[in-house]
Protein backbone atom coordinates (compact mmCIF):
# COMPACT_ATOMS: atom_id res chain seq x y z
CA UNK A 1 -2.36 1.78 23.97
CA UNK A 2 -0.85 2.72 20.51
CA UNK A 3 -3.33 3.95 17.72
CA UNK A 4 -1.32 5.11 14.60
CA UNK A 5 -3.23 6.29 12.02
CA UNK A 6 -1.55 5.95 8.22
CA UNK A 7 -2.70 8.26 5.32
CA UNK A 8 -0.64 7.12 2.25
CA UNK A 9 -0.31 9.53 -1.71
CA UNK A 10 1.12 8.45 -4.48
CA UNK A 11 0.76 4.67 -3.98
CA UNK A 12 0.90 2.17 -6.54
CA UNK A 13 -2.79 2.16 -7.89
CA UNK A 14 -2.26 -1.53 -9.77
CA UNK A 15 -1.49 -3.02 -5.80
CA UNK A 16 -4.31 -0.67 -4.62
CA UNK A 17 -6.79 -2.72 -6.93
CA UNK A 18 -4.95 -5.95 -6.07
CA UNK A 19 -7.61 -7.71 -3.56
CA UNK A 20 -5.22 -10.40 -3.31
CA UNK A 21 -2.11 -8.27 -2.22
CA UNK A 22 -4.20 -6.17 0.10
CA UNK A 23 -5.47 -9.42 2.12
CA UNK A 24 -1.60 -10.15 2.21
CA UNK A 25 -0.73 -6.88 3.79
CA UNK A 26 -4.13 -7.42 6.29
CA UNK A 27 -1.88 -10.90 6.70
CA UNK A 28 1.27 -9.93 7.62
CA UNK A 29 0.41 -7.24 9.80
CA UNK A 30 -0.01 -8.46 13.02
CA UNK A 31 3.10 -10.76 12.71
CA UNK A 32 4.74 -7.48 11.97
CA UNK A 33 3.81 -5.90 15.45
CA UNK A 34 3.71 -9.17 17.05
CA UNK A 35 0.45 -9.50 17.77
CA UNK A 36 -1.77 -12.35 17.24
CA UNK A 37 -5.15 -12.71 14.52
CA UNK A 38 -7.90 -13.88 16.52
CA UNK A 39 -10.02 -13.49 13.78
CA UNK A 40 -9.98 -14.10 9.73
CA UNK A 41 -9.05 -11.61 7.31
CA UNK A 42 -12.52 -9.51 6.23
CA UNK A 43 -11.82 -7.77 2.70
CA UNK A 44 -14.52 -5.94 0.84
CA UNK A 45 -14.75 -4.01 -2.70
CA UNK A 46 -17.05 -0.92 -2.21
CA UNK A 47 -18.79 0.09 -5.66
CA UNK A 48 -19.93 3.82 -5.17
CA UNK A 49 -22.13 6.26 -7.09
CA UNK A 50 -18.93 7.79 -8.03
CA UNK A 51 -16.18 5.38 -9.74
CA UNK A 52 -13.91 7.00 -8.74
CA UNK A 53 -14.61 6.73 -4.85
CA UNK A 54 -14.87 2.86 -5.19
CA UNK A 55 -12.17 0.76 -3.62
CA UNK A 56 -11.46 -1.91 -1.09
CA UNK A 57 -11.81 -1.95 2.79
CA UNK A 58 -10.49 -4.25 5.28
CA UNK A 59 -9.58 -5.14 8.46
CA UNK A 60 -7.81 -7.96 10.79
CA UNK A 61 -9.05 -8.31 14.91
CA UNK A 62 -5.99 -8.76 16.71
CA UNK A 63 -6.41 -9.86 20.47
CA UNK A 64 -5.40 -6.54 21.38
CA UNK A 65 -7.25 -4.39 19.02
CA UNK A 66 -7.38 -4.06 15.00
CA UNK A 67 -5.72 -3.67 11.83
CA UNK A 68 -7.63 -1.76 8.94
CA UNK A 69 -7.63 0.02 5.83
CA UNK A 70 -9.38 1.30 3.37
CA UNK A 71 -8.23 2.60 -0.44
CA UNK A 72 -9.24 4.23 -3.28
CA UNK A 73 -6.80 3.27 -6.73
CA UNK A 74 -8.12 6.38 -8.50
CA UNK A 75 -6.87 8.35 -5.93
CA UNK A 76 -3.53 6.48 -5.33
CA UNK A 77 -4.21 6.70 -1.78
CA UNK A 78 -4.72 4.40 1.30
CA UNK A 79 -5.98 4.74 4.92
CA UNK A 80 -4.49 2.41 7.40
CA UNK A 81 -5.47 1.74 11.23
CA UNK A 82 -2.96 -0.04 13.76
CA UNK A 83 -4.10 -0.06 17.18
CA UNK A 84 -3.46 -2.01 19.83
CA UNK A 85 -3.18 -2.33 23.65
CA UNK A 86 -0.05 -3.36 23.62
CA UNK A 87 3.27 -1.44 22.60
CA UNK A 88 4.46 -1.67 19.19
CA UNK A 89 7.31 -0.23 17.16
CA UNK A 90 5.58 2.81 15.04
CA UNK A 91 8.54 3.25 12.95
CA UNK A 92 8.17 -0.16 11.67
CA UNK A 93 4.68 0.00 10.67
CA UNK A 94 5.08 2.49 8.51
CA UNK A 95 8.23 1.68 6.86
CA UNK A 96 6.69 -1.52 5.99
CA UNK A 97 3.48 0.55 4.30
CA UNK A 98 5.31 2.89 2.63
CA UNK A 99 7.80 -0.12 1.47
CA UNK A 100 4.56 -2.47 0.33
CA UNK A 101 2.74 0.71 -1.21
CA UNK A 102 5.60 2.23 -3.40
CA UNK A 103 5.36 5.73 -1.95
CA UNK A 104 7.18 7.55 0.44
CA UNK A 105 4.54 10.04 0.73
CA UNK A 106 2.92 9.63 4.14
CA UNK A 107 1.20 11.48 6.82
CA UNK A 108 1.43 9.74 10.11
CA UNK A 109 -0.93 10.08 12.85
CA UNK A 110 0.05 8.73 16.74
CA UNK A 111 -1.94 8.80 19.48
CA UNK A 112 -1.74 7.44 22.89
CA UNK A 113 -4.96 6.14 23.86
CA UNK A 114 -6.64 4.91 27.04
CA UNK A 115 -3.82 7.33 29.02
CA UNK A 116 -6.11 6.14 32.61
CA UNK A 117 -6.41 2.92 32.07
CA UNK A 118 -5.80 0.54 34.81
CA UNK A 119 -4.44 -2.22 31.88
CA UNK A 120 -0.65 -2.47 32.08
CA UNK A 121 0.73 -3.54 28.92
CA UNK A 122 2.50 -6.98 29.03
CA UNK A 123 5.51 -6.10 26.75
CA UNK A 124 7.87 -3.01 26.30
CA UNK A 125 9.13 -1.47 23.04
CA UNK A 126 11.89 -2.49 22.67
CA UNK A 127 11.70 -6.45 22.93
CA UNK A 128 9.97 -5.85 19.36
CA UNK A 129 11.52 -3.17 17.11
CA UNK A 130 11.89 -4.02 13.80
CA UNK A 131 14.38 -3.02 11.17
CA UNK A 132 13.18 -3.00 7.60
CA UNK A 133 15.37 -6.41 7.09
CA UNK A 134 13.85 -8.43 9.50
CA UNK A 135 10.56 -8.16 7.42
CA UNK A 136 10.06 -11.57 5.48
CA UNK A 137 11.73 -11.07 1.77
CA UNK A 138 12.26 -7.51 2.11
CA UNK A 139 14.19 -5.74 -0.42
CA UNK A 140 14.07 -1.86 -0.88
CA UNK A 141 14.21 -1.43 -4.02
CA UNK A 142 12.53 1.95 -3.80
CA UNK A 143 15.03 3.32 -1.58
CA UNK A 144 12.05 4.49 0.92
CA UNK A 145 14.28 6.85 3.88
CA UNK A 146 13.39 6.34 7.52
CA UNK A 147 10.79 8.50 8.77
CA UNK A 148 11.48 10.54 11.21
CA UNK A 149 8.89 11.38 14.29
């Protein structure tokens, strides 16, 4: 069980506002990791006290877990959750945030979870790494490096 957590600077704030891009990302996600929605889409603006703490959270049930994030445009920043009980490539996950969110600054957050659990995953790694071409219409025009880990 894979739970990486994304903290994303310097992002785009005009996609952060977006609701409609942001329910995209949610979309693509699990396709991404190969994983399958079992559940729709949930997107919500949160108006605070303080404007500039108001933003957008969201999140996607996957059969094996969840997709979520939440972000604040004043800030330029964005949390993201992908966990699931089955193996997925990390690298790919956040290549294809910091590619959709225009930043390449990133602190990345991996954590094996569930260590004793008497689950097996189904699938290995490697039957579904992903290079940053095999995402659908990707172009790099940002020239975001890998990440290393």
């Amino acid at each position: 069980m894979l739970h990486v957590m994304l903290d994303l600077y310097g992002c785009n704030p005009e996609l952060l506002a977006d609701e409609t891009f942001l329910w995209q990302v949610l979309d693509e996600y699990p396709d991404l990791i190969g994983m399958e929605k079992v559940s729709p889409i949930e997107l919500r603006y949160i108006a605070t006290s303080n404007p500039l703490d108001a933003g957008y959270s969201g999140f996607v049930i996957i059969a094996t877990s969840h997709v979520s994030l939440h972000v604040w445009p004043a800030y330029k920043m964005i949390n993201m959750d992908i966990f699931s009980c089955e193996h997925f490539d990390q690298e790919s996950v956040v290549r294809f945030a910091t590619m959709k969110f225009q930043t390449e600054d990133v602190e990345v957050h991996a954590v094996e979870r569930a260590t004793r659990s008497p689950r097996l995953a189904t699938r290995q790694i490697e039957s579904i790494s992903a290079t940053p071409h095999e995402f659908p219409g990707f172009k790099d025009p940002f020239g975001v490096p890998d990440i290393p880990f």
